[in-house]
Every structure is written in C-alpha cells, then in structure tokens.
C-alpha atoms as a PDB file:
ATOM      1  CA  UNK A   1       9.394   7.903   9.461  1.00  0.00           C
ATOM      2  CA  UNK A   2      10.373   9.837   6.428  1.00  0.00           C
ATOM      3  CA  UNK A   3      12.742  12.581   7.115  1.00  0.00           C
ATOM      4  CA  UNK A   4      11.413  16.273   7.293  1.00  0.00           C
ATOM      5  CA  UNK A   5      13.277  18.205   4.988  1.00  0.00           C
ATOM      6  CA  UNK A   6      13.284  22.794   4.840  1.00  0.00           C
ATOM      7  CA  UNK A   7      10.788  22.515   7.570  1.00  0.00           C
ATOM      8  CA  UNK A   8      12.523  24.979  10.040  1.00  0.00           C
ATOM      9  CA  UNK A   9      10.793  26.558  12.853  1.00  0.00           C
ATOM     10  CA  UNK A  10       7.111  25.420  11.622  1.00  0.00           C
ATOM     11  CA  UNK A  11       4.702  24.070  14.287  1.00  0.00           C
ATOM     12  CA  UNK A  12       3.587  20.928  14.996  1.00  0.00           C
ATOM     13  CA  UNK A  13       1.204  20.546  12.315  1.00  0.00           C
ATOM     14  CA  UNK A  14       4.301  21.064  10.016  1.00  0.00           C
ATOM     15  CA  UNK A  15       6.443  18.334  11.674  1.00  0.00           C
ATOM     16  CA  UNK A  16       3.458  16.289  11.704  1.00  0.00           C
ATOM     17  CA  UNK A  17       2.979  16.562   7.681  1.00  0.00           C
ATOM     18  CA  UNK A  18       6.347  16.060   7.065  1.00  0.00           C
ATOM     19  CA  UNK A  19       6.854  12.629   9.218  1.00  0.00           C
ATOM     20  CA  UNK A  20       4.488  11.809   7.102  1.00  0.00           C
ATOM     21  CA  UNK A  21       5.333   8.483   4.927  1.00  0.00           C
ATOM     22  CA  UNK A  22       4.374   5.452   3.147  1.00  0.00           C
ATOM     23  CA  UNK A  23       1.190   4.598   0.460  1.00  0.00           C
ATOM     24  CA  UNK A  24      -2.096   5.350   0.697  1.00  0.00           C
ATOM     25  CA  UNK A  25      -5.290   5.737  -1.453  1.00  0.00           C
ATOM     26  CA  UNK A  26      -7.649   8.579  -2.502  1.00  0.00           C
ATOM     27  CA  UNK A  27     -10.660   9.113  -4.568  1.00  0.00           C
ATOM     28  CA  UNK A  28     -10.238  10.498  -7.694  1.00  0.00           C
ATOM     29  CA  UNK A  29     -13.891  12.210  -9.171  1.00  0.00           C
ATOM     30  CA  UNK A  30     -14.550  12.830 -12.689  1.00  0.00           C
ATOM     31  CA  UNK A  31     -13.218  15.604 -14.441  1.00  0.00           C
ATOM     32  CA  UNK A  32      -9.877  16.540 -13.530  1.00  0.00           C
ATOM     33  CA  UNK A  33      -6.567  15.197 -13.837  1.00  0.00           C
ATOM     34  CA  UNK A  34      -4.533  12.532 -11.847  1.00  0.00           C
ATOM     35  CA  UNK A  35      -1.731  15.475 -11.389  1.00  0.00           C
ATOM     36  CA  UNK A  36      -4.369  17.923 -10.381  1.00  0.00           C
ATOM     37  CA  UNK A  37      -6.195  15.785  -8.341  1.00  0.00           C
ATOM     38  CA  UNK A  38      -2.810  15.252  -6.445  1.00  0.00           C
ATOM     39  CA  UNK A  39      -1.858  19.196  -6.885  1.00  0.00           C
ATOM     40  CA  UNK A  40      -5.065  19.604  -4.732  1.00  0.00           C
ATOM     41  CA  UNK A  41      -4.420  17.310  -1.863  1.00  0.00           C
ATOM     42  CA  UNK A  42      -0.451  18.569  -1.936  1.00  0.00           C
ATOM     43  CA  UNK A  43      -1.998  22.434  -1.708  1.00  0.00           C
ATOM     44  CA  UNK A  44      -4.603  20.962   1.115  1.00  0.00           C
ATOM     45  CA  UNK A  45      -1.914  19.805   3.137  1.00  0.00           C
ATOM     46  CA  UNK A  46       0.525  22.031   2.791  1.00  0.00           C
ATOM     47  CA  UNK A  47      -2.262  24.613   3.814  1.00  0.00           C
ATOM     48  CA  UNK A  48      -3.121  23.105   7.212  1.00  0.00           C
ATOM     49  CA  UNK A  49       0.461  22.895   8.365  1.00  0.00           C
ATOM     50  CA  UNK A  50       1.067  26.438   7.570  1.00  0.00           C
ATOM     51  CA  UNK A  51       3.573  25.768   5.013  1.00  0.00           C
ATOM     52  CA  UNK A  52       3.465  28.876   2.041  1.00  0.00           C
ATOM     53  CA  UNK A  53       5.157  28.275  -0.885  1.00  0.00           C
ATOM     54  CA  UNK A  54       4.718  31.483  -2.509  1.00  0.00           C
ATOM     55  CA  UNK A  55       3.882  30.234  -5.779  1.00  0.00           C
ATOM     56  CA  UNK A  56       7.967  29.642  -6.070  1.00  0.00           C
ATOM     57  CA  UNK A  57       8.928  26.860  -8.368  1.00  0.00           C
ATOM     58  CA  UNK A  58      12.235  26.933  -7.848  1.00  0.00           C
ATOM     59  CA  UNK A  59      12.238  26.742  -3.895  1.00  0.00           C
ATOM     60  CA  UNK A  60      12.973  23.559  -3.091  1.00  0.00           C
ATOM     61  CA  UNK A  61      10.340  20.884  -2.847  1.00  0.00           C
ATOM     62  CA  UNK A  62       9.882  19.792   0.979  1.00  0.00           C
ATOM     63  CA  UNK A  63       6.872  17.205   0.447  1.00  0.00           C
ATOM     64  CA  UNK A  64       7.584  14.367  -1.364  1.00  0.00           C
ATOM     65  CA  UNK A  65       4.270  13.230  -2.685  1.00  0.00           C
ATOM     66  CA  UNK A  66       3.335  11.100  -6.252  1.00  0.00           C
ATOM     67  CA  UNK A  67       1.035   8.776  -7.613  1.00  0.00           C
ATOM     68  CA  UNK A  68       0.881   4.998  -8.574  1.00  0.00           C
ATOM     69  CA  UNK A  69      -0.693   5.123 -12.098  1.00  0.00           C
ATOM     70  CA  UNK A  70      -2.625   7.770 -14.112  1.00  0.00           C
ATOM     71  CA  UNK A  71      -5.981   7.571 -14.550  1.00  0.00           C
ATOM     72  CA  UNK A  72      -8.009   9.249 -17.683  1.00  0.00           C
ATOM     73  CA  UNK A  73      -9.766  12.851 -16.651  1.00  0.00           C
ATOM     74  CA  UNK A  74     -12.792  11.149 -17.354  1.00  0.00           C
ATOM     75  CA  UNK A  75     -12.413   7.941 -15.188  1.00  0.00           C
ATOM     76  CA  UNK A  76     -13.287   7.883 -11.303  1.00  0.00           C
ATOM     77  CA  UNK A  77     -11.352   5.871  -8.407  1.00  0.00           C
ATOM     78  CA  UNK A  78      -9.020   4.879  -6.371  1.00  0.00           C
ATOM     79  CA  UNK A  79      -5.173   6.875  -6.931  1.00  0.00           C
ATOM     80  CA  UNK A  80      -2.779   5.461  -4.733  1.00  0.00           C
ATOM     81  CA  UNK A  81      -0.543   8.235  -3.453  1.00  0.00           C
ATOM     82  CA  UNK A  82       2.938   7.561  -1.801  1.00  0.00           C
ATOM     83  CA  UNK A  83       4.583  10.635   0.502  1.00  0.00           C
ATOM     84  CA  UNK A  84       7.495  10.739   2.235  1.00  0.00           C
ATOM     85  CA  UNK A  85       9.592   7.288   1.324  1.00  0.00           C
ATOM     86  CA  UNK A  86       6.503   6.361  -0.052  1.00  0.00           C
ATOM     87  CA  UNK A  87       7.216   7.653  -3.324  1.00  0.00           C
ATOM     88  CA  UNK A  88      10.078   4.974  -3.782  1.00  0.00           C
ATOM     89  CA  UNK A  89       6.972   2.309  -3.384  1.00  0.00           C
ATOM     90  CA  UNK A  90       5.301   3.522  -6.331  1.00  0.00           C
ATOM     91  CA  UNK A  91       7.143   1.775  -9.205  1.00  0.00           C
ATOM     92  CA  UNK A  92       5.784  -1.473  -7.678  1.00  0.00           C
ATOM     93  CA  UNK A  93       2.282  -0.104  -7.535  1.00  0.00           C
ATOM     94  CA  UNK A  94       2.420   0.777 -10.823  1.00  0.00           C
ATOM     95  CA  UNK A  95       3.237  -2.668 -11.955  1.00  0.00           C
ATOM     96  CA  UNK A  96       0.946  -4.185  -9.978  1.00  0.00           C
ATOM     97  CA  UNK A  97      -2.767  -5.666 -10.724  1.00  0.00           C
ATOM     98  CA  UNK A  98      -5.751  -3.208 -10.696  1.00  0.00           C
ATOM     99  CA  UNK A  99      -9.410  -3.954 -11.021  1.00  0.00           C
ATOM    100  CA  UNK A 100     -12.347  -1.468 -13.315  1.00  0.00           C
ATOM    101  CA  UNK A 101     -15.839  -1.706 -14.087  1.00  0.00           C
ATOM    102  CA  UNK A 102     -16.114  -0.095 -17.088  1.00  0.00           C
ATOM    103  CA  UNK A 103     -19.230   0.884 -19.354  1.00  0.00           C
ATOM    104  CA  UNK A 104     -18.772   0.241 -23.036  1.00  0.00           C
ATOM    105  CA  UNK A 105     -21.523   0.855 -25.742  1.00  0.00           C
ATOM    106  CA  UNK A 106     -21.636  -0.732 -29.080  1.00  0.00           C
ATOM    107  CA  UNK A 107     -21.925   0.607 -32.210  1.00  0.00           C
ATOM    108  CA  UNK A 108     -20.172   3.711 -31.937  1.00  0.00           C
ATOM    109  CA  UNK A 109     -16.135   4.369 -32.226  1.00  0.00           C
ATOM    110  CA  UNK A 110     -14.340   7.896 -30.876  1.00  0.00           C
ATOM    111  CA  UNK A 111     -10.983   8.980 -31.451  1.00  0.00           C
ATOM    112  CA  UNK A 112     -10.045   8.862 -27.856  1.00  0.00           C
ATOM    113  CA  UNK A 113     -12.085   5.513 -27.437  1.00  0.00           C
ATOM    114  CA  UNK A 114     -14.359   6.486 -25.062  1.00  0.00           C
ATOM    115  CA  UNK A 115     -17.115   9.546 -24.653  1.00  0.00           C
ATOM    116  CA  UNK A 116     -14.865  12.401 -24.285  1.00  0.00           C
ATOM    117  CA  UNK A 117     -13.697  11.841 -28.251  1.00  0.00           C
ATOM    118  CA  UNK A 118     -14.920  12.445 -31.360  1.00  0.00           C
ATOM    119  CA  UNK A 119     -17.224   9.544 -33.089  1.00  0.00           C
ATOM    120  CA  UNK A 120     -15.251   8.341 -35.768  1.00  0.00           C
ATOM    121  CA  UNK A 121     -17.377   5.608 -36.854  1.00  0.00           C
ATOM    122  CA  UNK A 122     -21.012   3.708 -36.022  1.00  0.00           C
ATOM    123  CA  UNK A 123     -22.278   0.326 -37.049  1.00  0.00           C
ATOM    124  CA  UNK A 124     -25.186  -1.617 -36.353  1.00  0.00           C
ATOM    125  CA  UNK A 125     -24.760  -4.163 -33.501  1.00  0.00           C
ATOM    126  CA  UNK A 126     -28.590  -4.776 -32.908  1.00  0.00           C
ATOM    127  CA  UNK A 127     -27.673  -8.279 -33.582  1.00  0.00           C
ATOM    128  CA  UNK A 128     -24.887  -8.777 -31.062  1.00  0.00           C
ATOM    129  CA  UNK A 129     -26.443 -11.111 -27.916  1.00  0.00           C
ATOM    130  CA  UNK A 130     -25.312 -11.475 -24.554  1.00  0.00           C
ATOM    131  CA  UNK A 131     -23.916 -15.293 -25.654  1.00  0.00           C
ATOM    132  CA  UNK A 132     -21.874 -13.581 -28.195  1.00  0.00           C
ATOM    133  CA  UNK A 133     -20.361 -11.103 -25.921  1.00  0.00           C
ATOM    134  CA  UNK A 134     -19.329 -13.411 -23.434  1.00  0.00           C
ATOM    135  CA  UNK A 135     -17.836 -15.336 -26.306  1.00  0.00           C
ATOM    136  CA  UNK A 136     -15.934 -12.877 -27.451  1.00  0.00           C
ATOM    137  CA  UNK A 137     -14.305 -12.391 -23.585  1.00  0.00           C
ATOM    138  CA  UNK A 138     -12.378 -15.640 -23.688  1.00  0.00           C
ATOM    139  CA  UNK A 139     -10.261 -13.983 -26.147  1.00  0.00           C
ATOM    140  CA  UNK A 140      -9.066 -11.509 -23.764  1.00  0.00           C
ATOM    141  CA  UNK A 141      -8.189 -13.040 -20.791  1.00  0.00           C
ATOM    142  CA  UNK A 142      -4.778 -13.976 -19.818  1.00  0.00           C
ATOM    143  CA  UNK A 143      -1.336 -13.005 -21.698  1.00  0.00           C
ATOM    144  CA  UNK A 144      -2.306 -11.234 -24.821  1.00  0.00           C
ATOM    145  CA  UNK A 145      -1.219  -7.842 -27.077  1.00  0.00           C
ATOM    146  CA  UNK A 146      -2.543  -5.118 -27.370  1.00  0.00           C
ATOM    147  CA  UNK A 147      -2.445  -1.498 -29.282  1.00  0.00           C
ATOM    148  CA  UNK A 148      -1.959   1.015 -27.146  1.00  0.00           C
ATOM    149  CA  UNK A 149      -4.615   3.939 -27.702  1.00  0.00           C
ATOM    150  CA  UNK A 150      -2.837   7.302 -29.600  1.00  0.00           C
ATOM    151  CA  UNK A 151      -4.808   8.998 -26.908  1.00  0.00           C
ATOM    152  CA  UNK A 152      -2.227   8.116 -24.134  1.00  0.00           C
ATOM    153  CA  UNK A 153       0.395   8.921 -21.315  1.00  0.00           C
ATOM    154  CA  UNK A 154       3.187   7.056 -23.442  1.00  0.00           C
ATOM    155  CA  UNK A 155       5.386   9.031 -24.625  1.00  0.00           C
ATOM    156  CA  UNK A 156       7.814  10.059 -28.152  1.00  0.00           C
ATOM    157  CA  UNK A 157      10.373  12.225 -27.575  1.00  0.00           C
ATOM    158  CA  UNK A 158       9.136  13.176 -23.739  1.00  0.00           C
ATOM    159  CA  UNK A 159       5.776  14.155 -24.380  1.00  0.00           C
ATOM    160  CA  UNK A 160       2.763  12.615 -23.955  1.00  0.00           C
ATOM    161  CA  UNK A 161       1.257  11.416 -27.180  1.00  0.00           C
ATOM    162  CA  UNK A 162      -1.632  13.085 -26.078  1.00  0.00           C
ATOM    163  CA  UNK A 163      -0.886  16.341 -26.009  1.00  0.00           C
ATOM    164  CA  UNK A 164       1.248  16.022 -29.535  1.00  0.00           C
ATOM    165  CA  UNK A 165      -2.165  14.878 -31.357  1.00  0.00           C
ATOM    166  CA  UNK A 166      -4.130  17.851 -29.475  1.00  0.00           C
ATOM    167  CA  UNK A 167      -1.422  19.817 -31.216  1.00  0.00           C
ATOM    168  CA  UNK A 168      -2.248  19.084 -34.634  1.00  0.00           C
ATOM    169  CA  UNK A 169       0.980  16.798 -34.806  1.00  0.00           C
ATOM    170  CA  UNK A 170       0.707  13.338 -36.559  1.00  0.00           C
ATOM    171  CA  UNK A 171       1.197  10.350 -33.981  1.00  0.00           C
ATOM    172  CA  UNK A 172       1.852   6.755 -35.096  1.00  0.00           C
ATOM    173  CA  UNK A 173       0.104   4.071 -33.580  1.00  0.00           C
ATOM    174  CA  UNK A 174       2.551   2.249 -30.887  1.00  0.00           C
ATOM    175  CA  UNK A 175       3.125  -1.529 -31.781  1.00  0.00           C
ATOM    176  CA  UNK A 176       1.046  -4.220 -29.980  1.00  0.00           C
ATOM    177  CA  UNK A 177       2.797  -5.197 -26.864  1.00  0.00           C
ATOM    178  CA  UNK A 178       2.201  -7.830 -24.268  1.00  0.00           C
ATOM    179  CA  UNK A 179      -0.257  -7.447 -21.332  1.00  0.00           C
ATOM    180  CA  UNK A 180      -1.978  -9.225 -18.810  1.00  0.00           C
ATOM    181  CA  UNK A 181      -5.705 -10.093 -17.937  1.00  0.00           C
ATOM    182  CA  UNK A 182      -6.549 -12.119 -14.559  1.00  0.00           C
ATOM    183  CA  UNK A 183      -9.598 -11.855 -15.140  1.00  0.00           C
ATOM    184  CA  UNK A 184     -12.787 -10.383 -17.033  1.00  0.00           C
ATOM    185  CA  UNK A 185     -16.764 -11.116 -16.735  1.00  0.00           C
ATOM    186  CA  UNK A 186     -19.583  -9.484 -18.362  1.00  0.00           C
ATOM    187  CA  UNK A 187     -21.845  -7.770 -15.488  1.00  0.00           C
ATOM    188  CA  UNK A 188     -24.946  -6.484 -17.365  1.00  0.00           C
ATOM    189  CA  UNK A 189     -25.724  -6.491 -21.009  1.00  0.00           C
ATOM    190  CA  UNK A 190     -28.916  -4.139 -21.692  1.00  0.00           C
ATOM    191  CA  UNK A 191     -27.477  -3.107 -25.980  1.00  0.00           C
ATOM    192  CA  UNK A 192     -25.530  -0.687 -26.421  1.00  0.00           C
ATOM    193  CA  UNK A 193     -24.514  -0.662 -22.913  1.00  0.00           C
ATOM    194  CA  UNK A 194     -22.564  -3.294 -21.591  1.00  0.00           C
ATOM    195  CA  UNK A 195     -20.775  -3.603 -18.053  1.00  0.00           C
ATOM    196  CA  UNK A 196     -16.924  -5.016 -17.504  1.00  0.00           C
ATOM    197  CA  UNK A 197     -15.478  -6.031 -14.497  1.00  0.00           C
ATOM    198  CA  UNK A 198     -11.491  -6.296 -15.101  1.00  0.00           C
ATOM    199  CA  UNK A 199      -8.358  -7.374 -13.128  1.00  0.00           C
ATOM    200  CA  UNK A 200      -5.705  -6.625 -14.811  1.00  0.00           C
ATOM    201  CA  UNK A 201      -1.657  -5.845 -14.871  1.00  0.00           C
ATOM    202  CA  UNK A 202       0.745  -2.949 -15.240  1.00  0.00           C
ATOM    203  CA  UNK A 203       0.576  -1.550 -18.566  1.00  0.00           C
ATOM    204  CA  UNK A 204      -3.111  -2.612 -19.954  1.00  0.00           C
ATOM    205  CA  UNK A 205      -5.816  -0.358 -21.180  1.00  0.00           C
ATOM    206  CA  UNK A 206      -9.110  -0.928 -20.298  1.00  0.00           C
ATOM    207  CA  UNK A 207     -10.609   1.661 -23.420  1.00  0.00           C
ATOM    208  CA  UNK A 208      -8.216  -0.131 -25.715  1.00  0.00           C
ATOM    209  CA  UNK A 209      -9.577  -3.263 -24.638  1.00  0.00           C
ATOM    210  CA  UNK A 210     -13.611  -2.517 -25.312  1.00  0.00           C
ATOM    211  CA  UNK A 211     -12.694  -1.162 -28.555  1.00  0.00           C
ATOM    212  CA  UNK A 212     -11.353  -4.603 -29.515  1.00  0.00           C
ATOM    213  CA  UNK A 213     -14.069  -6.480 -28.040  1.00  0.00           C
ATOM    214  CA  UNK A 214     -16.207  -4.435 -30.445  1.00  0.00           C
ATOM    215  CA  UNK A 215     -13.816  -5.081 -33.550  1.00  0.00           C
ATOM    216  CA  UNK A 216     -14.071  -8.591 -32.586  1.00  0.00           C
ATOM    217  CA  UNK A 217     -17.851  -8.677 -32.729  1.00  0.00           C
ATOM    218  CA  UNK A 218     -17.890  -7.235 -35.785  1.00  0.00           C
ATOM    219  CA  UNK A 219     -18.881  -3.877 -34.742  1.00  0.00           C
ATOM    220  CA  UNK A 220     -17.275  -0.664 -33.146  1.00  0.00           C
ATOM    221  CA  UNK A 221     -17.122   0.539 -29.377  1.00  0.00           C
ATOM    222  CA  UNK A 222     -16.036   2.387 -26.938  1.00  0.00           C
ATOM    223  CA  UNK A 223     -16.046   3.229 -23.122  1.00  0.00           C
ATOM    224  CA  UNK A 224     -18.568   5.236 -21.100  1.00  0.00           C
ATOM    225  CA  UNK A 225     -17.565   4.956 -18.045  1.00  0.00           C
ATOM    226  CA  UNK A 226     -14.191   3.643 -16.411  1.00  0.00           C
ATOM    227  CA  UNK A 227     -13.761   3.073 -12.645  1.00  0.00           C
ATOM    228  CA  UNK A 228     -10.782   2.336 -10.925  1.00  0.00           C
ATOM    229  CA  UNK A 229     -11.898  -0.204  -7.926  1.00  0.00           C
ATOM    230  CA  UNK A 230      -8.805  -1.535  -6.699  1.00  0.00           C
ATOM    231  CA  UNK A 231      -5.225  -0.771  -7.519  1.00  0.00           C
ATOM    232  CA  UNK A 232      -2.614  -3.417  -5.353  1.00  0.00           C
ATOM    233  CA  UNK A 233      -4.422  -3.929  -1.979  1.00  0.00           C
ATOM    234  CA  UNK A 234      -5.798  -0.740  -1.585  1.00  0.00           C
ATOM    235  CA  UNK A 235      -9.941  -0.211  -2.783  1.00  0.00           C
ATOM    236  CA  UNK A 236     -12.523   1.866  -3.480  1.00  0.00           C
ATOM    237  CA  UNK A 237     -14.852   0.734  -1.379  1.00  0.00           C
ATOM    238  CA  UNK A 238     -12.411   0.424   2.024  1.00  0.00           C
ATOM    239  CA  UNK A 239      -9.391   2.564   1.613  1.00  0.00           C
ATOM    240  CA  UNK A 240      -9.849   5.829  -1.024  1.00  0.00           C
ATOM    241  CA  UNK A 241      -9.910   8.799   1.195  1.00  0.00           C
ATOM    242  CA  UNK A 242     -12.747  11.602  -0.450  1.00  0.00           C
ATOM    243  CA  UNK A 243     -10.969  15.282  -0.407  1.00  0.00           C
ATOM    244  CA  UNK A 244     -13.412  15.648   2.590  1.00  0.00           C
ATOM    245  CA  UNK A 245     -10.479  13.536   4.023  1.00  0.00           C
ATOM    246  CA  UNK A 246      -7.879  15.040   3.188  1.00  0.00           C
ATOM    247  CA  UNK A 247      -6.081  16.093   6.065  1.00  0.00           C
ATOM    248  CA  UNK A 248      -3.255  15.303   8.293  1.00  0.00           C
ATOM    249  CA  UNK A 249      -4.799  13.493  10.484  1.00  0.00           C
ATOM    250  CA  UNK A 250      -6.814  11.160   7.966  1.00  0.00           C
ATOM    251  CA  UNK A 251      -4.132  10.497   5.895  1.00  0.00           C
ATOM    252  CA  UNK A 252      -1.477   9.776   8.853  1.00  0.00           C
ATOM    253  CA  UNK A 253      -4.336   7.460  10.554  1.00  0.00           C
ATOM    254  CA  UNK A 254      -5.111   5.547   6.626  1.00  0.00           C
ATOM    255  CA  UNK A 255      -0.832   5.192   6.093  1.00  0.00           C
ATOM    256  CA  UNK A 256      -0.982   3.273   9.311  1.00  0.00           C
ATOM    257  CA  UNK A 257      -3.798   0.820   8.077  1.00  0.00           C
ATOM    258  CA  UNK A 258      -2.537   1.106   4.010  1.00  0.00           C
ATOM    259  CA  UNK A 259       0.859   0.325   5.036  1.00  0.00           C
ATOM    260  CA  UNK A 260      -0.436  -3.106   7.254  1.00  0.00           C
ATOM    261  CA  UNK A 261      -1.436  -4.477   4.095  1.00  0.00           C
ATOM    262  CA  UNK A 262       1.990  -4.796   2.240  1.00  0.00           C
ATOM    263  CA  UNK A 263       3.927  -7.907   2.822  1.00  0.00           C
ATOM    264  CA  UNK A 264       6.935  -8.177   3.893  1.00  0.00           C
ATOM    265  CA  UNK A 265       9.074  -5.162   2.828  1.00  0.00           C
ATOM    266  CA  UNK A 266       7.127  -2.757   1.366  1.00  0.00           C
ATOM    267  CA  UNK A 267       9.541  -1.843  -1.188  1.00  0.00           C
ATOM    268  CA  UNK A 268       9.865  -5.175  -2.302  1.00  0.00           C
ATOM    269  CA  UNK A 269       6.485  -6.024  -2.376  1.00  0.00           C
ATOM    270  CA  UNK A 270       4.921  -9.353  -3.834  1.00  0.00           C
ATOM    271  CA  UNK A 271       1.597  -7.838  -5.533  1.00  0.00           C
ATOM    272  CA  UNK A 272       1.005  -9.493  -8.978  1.00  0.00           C
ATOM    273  CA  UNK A 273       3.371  -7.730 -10.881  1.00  0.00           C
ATOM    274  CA  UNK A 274       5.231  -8.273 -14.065  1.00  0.00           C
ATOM    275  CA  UNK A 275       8.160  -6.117 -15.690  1.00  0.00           C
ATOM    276  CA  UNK A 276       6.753  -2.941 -15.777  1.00  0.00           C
ATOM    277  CA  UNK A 277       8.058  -1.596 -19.103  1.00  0.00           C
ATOM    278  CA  UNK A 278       7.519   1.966 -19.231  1.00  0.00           C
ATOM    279  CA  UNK A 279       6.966   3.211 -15.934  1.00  0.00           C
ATOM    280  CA  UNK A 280       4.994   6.192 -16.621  1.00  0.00           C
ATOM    281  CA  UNK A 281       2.096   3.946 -18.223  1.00  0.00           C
ATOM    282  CA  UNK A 282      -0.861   1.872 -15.895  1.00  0.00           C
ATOM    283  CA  UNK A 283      -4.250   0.744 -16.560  1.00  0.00           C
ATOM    284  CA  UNK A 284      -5.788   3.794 -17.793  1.00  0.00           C
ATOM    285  CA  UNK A 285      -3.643   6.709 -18.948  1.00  0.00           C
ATOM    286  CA  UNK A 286      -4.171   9.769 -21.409  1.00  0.00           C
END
C-alpha cells in the first residue's frame, strides 16, 4: 500500500515493514512518553526487518510512523499510530472524540494537576457528597471553555510550555477556549477518590477538567489516574496492541482490521470531530 522508500536490497521482512500502511492502536503503560513509547515500537520494527540505522540522524527517514494525540507520561492507553500513508490520517484522529476514566481526589491541588506535581494547595472537602458531585457534572458537559493546564504540549514560540516552566521560565496561563464534552458520569465516589468516565473532543483536558470540578465544589483537586479507553474507533479493550505485539506481523494483521473500521475514505473520515485548532494538542498532553 504505502510506497517503500531507501529500502534497497533488504529481505522480505524489510519489504514487508515498509508496505506497511494505514492506523492502528497500541498500548501505552505508565511512565514513559508518547514519543518514546513510539521510538520503541519504530526501533522494534525496524529491528526485525534488519533495517540499521546507525544511530544517523541525518540519513533519511524510510518509515513513516506518528501518533494521533499525546498522552501525559503518567496516563495509560490506547495511542493510535499511523505508518506508511497512515500518517496523513492522523490530523483527523487527533480531532476526533476520545473516551478516559480518570481518578481524581479532592482536597488536594498540584502544579501539574495531577500526582506527578507539586501540592500547591489542600482544603477540606469532607463535606462534599456524591449528590453534590454529580451536580456539579452538568456543568461540564457539552460546549464549554476551558483553561488549558501550564503543564502542557501547547506551545509559545515552538516549545512546549512544559519544558519552558521546567526551565525556570515564567509561562502565562493560555486563555479559556472552547471544547467539547459528549458525555461525563460519575463511576464511584468513595472521598477523596472519585472515578470519571469521559467522551470527549479534540483539544480537551481531562486534568484541567477535575481541577475545575473541584473549584466548583468549593474545594481543590486533581487527577490520579488518567486512562485513555478509546480514541476514534479504535479501544483499549479490542484494538491496543501490548509491545508483546509489536511486530510485523501483528501490526500488518491489526491495520487490516483498524483500517475496516473507518468509513468511507479514510482520510476523510466522519468521526466526531470539530476544527481542530492546534494540531499538536488532544485530550491529554504535557
């Protein structure tokens, strides 16, 4: 499908990787980044077929491979991958609507908004009841705005806000913009923990969100634990390849079942999307 490109006299396994095209979906575990986590599978496969890249940056890249949306280092789930002409799919993705089940806890704010940060602040919240909480919901569902967090993939200047606030550098808060909510429902409620389940669109931040919620009930909090469950049509549960399954042959037999369930023209998919904005931001990035 995709043309091969620098692959030369390599052997089959070679050709094989590099006819290699569309989306599909992998697990990504806690701790690492999205780019590492797709570093890894790129070194995987480039391994079985033989291919050495000598550690030369400048040699021209010959596996087109990239991701449909960040997720945070600390977050687990599904990353949907494109290769081949499946990288020109990915905008779309990215736009799309994504589902998390996310673990927030009351009473305690971080500088990153969820457990990896700093606490910058704790209030009671031993009054807060499930009634309350579910309350509070309505007023995040459907088209609202929202504050990015300063912990983020957006970008000044070309760099990640991120990594300019890890540098000592003083950030200013990006200005509410408009998102999307399908839908959210409280799961469990056992104080301080509480459990999310979110759909959501391109753009939205789930830690952002649970730090509101607390605002909003008159308290502080932040995010435990974030998991990507779906992103577009692609799950956890069904279609996120572990790095167990990370070979050729796995990923050319999920493309052919990932790829059956886009509509139409893949390209022009019709997920639930909405203008993207800035491309290099989904649900969760930092």
């Amino acid at each position: 499908m995709a043309r091969r490109e620098g692959s030369g006299a390599l052997g089959e396994a070679a050709d094989r990787l590099f006819s290699l095209s569309g989306l599909f979906a992998v697990y990504k575990p806690k701790g690492p980044t999205s780019a590492s986590v797709l570093n890894r599978l790129k070194q995987r496969l480039l391994a079985e077929a033989g291919v050495q890249t000598n550690g030369n940056k400048r040699k021209k890249q010959i596996l087109k491979i990239g991701h449909g949306g960040t997720l945070d280092s600390a977050a687990t789930g599904v990353l949907v991958v494109g290769i081949g002409k499946g990288t020109k799919m990915l905008r779309a993705i990215l736009a799309g609507s994504k589902k998390y089940t996310a673990i927030g806890r009351l009473g305690k704010a971080t500088d990153t908004l969820d457990a990896t940060g700093k606490v910058t602040e704790e209030k009671p919240y031993d009054k807060i009841t499930k009634g309350d909480l579910e309350n509070v919901l309505q007023k995040f569902t459907g088209d609202i705005m929202q504050v990015p967090p300063l912990y983020s993939a957006l970008k000044k200047d070309g760099q990640r806000l991120s990594s300019l606030i890890k540098r000592g550098e003083a950030v200013e808060a990006k200005p509410a913009r408009p998102v999307r909510v399908y839908s959210l429902s409280l799961q469990h409620f056992q104080p301080p923990l509480f459990t999310l389940d979110v759909e959501c669109g391109g753009g939205f931040y789930v830690r952002s969100l649970v730090s509101d919620i607390g605002k909003e009930l008159s308290t502080c909090a932040s995010v435990q634990e974030l998991t990507r469950t779906k992103q577009g049509p692609f799950t956890l549960e069904e279609h996120a390849l572990y790095e167990d399954k990370w070979t050729i042959d796995e990923i050319a037999r999920s493309l052919e079942h990932c790829m059956s369930l886009l509509p139409g023209d893949p390209s022009h998919k019709k997920f639930k999307t909405e203008d993207p904005g800035e491309t290099a931001v989904s649900c969760e990035d930092k």
